[in-house]
Every structure is written in structure tokens, then in C-alpha cells.
N, C-alpha and C. Protein backbone atom coordinates (compact mmCIF):
# COMPACT_ATOMS: atom_id res chain seq x y z
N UNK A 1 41.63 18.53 -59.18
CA UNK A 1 41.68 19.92 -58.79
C UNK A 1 43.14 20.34 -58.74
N UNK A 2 43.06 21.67 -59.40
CA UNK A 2 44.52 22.12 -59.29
C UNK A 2 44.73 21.97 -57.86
N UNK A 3 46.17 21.84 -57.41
CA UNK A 3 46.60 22.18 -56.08
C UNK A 3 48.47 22.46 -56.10
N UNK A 4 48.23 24.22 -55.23
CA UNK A 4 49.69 24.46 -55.37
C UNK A 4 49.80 24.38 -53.95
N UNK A 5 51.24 25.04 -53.58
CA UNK A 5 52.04 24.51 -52.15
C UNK A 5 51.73 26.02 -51.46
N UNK A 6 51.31 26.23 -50.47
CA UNK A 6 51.08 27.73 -49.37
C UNK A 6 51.51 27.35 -48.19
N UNK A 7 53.12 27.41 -48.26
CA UNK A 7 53.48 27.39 -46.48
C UNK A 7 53.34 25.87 -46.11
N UNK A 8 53.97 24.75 -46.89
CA UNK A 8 53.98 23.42 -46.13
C UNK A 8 52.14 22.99 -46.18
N UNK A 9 51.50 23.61 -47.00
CA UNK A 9 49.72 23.01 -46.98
C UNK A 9 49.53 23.41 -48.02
N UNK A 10 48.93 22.25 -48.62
CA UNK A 10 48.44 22.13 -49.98
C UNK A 10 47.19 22.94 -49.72
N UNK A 11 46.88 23.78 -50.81
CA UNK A 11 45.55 24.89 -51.21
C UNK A 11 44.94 24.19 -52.84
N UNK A 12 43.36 24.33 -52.45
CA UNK A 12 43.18 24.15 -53.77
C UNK A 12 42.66 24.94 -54.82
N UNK A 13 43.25 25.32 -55.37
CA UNK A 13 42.80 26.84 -56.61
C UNK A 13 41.53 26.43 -57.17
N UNK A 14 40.73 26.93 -57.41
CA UNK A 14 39.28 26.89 -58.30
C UNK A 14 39.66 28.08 -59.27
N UNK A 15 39.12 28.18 -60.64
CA UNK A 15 39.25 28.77 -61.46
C UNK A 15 36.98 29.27 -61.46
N UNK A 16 37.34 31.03 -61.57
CA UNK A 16 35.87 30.97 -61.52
C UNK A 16 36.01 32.19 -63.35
N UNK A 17 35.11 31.90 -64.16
CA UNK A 17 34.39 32.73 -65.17
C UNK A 17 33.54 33.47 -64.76
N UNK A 18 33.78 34.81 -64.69
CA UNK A 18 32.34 35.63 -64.31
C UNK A 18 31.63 36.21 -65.59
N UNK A 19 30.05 36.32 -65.57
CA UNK A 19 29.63 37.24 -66.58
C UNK A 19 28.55 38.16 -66.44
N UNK A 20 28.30 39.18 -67.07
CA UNK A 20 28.33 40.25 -66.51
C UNK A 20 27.00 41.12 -67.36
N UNK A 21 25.76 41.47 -67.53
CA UNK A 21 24.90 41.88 -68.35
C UNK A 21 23.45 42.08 -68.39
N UNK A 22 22.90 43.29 -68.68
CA UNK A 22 21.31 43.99 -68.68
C UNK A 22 20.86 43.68 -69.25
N UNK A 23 19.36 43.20 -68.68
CA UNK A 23 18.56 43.06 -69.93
C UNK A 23 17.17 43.93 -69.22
N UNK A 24 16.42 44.83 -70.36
CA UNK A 24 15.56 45.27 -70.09
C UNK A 24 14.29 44.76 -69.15
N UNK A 25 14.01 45.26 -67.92
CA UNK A 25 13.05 44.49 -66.73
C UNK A 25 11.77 44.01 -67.60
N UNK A 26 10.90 44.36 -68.90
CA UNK A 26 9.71 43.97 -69.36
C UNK A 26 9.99 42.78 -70.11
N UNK A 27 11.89 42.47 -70.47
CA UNK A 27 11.90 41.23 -71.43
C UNK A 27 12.58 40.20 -69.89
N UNK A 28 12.59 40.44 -68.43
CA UNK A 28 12.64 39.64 -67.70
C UNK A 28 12.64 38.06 -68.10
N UNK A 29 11.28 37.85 -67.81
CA UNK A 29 10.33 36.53 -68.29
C UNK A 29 11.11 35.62 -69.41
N UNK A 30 10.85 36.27 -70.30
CA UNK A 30 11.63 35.79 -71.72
C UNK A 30 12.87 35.37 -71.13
N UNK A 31 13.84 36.38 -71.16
CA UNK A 31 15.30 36.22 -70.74
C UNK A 31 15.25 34.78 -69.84
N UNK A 32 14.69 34.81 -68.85
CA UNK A 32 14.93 33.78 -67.84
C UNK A 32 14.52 32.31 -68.83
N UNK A 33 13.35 32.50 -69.39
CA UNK A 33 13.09 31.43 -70.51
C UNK A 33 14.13 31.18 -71.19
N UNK A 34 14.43 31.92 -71.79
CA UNK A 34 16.02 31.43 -72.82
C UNK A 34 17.00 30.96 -71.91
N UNK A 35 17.46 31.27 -70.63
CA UNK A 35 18.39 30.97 -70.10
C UNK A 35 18.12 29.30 -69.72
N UNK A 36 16.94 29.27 -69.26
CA UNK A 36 16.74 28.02 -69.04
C UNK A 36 16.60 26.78 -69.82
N UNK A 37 16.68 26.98 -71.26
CA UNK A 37 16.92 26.27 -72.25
C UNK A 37 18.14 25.98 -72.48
N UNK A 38 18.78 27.30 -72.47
CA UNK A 38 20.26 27.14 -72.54
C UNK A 38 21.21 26.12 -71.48
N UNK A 39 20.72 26.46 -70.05
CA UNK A 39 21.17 25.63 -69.29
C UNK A 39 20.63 24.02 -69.42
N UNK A 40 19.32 23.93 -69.72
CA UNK A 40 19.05 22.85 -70.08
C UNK A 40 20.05 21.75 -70.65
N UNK A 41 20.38 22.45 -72.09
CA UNK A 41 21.23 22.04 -72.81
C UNK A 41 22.40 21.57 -72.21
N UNK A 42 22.96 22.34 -71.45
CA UNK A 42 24.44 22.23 -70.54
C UNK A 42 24.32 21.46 -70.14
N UNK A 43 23.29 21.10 -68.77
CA UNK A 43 23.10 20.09 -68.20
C UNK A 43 23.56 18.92 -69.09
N UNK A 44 22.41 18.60 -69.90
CA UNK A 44 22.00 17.22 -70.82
C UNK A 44 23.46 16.84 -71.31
N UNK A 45 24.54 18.04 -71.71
CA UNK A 45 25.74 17.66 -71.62
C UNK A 45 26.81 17.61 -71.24
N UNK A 46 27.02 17.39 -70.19
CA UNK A 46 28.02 17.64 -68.98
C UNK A 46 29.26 17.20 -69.72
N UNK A 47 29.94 16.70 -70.46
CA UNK A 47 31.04 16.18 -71.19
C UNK A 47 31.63 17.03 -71.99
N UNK A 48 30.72 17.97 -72.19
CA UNK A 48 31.04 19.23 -73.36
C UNK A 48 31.74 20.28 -72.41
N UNK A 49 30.67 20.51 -71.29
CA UNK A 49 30.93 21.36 -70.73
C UNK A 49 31.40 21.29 -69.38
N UNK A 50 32.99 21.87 -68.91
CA UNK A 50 33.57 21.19 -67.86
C UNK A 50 33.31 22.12 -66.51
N UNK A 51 32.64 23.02 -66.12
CA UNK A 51 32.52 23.67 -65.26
C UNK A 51 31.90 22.35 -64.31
N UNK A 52 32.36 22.93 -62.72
CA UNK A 52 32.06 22.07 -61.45
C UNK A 52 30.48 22.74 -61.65
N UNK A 53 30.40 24.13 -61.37
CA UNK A 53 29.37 24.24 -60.43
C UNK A 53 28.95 26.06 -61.78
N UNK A 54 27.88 26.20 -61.70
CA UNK A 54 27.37 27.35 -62.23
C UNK A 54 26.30 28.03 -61.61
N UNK A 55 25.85 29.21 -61.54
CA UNK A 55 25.29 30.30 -60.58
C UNK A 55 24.85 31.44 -61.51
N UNK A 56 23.66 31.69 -61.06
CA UNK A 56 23.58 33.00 -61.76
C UNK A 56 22.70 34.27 -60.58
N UNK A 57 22.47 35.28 -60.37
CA UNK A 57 22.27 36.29 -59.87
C UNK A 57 21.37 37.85 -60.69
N UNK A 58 20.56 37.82 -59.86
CA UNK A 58 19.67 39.38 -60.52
C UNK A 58 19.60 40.43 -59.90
N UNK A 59 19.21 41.72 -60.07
CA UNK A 59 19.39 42.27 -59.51
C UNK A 59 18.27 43.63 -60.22
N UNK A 60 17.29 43.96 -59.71
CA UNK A 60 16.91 45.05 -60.57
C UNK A 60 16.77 46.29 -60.09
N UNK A 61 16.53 47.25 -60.73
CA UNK A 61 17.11 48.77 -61.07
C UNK A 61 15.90 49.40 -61.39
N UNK A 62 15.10 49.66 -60.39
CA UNK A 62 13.99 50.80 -60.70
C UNK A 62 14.37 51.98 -61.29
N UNK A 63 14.87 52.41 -61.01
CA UNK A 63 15.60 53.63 -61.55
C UNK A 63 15.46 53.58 -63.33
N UNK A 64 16.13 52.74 -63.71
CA UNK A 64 16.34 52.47 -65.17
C UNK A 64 15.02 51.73 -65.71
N UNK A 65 14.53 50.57 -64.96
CA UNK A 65 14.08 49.64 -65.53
C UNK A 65 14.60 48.40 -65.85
N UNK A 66 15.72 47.81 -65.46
CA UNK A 66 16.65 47.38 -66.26
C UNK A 66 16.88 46.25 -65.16
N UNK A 67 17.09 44.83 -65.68
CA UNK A 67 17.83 43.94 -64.76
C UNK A 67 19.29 43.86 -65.20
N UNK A 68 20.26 44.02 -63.52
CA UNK A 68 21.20 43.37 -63.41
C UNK A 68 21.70 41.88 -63.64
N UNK A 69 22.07 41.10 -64.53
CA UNK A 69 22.86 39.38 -64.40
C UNK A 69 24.36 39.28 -64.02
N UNK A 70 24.09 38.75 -63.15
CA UNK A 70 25.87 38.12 -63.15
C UNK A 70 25.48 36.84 -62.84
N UNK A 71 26.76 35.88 -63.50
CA UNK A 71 26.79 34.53 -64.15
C UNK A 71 28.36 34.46 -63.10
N UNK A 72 28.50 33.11 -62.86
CA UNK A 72 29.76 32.48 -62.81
C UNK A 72 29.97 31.01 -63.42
N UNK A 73 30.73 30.64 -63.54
CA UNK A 73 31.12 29.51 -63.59
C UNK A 73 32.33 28.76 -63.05
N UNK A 74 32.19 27.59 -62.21
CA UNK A 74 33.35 27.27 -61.64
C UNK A 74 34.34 26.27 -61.71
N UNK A 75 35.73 26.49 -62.16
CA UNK A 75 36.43 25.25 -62.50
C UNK A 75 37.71 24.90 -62.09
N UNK A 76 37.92 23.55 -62.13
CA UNK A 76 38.60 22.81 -61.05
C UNK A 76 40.40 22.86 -62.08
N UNK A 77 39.70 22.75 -63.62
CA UNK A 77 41.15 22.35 -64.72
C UNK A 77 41.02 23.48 -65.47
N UNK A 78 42.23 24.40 -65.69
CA UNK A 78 42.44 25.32 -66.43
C UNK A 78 42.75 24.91 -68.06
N UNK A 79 43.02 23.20 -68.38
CA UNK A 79 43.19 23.05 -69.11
C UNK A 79 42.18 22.70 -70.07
N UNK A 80 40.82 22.15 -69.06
CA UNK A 80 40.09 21.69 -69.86
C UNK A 80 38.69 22.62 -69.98
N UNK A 81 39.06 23.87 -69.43
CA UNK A 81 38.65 25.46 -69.45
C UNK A 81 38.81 25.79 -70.55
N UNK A 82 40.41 25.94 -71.07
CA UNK A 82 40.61 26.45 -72.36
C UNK A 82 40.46 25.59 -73.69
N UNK A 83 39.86 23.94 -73.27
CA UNK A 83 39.72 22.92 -74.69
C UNK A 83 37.92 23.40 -74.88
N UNK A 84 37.34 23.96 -73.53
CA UNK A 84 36.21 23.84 -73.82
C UNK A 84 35.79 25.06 -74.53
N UNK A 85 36.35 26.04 -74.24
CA UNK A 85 36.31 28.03 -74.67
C UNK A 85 37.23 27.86 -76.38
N UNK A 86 37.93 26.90 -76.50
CA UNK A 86 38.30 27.05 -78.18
C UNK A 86 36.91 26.00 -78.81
N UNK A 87 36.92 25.00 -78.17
CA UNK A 87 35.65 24.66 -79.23
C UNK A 87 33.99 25.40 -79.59
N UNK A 88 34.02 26.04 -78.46
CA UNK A 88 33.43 27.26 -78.48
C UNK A 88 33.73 28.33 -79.42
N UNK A 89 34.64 28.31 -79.44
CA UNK A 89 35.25 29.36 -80.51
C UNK A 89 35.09 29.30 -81.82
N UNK A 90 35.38 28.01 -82.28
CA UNK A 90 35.12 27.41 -83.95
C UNK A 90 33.58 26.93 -83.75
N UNK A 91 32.81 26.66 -82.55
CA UNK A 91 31.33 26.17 -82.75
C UNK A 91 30.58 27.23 -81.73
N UNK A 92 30.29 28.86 -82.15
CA UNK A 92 29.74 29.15 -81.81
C UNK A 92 28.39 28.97 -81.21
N UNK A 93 27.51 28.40 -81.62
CA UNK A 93 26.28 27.58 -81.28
C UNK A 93 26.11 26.68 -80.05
N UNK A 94 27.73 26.43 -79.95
CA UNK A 94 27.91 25.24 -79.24
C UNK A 94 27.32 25.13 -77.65
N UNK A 95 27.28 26.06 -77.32
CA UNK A 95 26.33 26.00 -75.37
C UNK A 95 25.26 26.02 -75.79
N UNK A 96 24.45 26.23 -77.39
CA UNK A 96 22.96 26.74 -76.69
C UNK A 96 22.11 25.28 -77.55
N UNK A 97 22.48 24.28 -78.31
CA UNK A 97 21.37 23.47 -78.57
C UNK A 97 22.36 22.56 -79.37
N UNK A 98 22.01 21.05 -79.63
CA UNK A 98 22.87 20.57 -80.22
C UNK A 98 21.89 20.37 -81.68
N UNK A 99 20.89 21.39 -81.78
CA UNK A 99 20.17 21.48 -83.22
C UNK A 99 20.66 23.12 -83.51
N UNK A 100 21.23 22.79 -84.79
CA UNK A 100 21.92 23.75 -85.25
C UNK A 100 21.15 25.27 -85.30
N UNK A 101 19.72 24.87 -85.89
CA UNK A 101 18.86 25.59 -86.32
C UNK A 101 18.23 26.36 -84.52
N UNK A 102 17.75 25.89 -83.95
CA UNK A 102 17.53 25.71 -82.76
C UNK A 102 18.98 26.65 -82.26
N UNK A 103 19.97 26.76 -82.11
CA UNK A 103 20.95 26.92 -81.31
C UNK A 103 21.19 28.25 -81.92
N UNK A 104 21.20 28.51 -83.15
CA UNK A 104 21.68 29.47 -83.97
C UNK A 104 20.39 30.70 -83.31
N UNK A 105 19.16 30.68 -83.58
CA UNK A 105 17.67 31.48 -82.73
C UNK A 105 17.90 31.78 -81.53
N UNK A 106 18.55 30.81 -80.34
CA UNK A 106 18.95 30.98 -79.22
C UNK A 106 19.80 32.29 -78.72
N UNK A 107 20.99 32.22 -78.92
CA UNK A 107 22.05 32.80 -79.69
C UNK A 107 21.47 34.35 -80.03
N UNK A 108 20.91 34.51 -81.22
CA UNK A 108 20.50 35.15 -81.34
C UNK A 108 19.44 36.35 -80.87
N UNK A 109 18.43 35.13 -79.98
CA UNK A 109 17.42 36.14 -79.10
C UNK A 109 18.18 36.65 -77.98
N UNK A 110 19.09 35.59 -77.58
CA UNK A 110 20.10 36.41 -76.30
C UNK A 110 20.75 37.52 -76.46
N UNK A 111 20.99 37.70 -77.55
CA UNK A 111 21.81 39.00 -77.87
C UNK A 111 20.91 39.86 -78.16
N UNK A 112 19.65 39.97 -78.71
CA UNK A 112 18.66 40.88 -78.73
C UNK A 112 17.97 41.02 -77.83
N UNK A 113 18.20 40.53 -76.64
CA UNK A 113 17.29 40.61 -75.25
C UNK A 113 18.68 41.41 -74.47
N UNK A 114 19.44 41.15 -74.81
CA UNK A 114 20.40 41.85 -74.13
C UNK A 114 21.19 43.28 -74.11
N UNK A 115 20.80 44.21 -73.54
CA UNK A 115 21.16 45.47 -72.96
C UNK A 115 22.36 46.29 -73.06
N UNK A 116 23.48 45.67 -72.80
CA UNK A 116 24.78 45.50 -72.27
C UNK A 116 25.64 44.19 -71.53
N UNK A 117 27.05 44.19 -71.87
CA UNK A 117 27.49 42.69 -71.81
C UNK A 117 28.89 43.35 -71.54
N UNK A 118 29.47 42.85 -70.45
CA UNK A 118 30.68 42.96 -70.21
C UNK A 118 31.33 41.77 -70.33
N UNK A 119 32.70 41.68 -70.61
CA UNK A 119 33.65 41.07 -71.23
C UNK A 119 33.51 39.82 -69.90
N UNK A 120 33.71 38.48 -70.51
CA UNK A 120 34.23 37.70 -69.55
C UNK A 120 35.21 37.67 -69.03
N UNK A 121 35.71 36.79 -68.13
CA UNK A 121 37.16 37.18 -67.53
C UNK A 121 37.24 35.66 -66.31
N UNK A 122 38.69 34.76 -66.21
CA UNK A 122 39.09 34.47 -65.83
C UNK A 122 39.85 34.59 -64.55
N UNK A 123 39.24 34.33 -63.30
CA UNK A 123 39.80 34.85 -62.07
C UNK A 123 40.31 33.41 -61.27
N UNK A 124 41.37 33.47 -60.82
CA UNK A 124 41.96 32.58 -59.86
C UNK A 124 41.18 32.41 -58.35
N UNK A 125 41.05 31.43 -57.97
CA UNK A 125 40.06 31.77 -56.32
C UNK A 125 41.87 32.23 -55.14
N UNK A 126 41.39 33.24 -54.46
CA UNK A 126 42.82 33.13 -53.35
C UNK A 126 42.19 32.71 -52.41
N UNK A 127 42.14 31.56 -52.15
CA UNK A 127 41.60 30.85 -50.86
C UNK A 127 42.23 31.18 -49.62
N UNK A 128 43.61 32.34 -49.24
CA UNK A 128 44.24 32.43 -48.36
C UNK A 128 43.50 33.47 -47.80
N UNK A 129 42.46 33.97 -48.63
CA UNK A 129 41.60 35.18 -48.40
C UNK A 129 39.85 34.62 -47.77
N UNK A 130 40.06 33.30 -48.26
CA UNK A 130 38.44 32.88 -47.96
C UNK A 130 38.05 32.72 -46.52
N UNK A 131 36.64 32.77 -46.42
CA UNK A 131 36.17 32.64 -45.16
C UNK A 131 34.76 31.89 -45.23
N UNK A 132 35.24 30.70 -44.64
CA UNK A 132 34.24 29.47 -44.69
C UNK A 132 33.39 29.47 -43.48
């Protein structure tokens, strides 16, 4: 775990990924199905993927119809954050199946189940702010 210096006491930074995105309330069901494949996958490979701890959150919207997601992910190495987000990069496929064919459908239904998607983003934890 990272750890910088605050006043003579070591603090330990967590690095969190948030993500951010609607999916229509009647493709609910589905959505949660795909997600759970997807995580599946993660799980089965923990070596690929370096996050400590992952979370996800709903939220729905009578109004619209529409579910709220927010995603985090939480990590301890900024370095092995950014080895895991470039191989990602050249292996798109790469979180959702280690069958190409399979991973590529995945991928795909997620983005057609999906509503709206806000940008990921990299946040520092300020633990001088936390309350345990």
C-alpha cells in the first residue's frame, strides 16, 4: 500500500476508480446477468486484475424508468492500476471472458443495455477527511 508522511504519521492512500451509468429499469435483470458474468470472470482472475476490493450500487428512477449504477474499484498500487488499464487498452475484451468470442458478445450487450456512461476517473482517498 502506498504510504505518504501527514504530520510525523504515516497515512495510507487507496486509489479508488469510480463508474458511473443507466440502464433502462425493463433491461434490469439482464444487465445484472451480464454483470455477473463479467465479475465472474474477474474473480476467476485475480492476477489480471489488481483491484483490492470492488462494489457496485443501484439506484432507480421512477420518474424516467431508468436505473442508476455506480461501480468502484479499489486500489492499493497506482502502478499496477496503470499496467492493468494499458493492457486493457490493447485487449479490449480483456475484463469480460478469456474466450474471445464470448468476451467480444459481452462487451457488446453491455454497451447496448446501456443508457448513458460517464467517463471513469481516478480519485486519491484523503483519509485526513475519513471517518471510521
Amino acid at each position: 500500500m502506498e504510504r505518504t508522511k501527514n504530520t510525523d504519521k504515516e497515512v495510507n492512500r487507496l486509489l479508488y476508480d469510480f463508474y458511473q451509468w443507466r440502464v433502462n429499469a425493463s433491461n434490469s435483470k439482464k444487465h445484472l446477468e451480464l454483470w455477473q458474468a463479467i465479475i465472474q470472470h474477474q474473480k476467476a482472475n485475480r492476477e489480471r486484475f489488481y483491484f483490492k476490493r470492488s462494489r457496485f450500487f443501484t439506484r432507480t428512477d421512477s420518474e424516467s424508468n431508468e436505473e442508476h449504477w455506480i461501480a468502484y474499484d479499489e486500489y492499493e498500487n497506482q502502478e499496477a492500476y496503470e499496467r492493468m488499464w494499458k493492457a486493457i487498452e490493447n485487449q479490449p475484451d480483456l475484463p469480460y471472458s478469456n474466450d474471445q468470442e464470448k468476451a467480444s458478445q459481452l462487451r457488446k450487450e453491455k454497451r447496448s443495455l446501456t443508457v448513458d456512461y460517464a467517463s471513469r476517473g481516478l480519485f486519491t482517498e484523503r483519509p485526513e477527511l475519513a471517518i471510521d
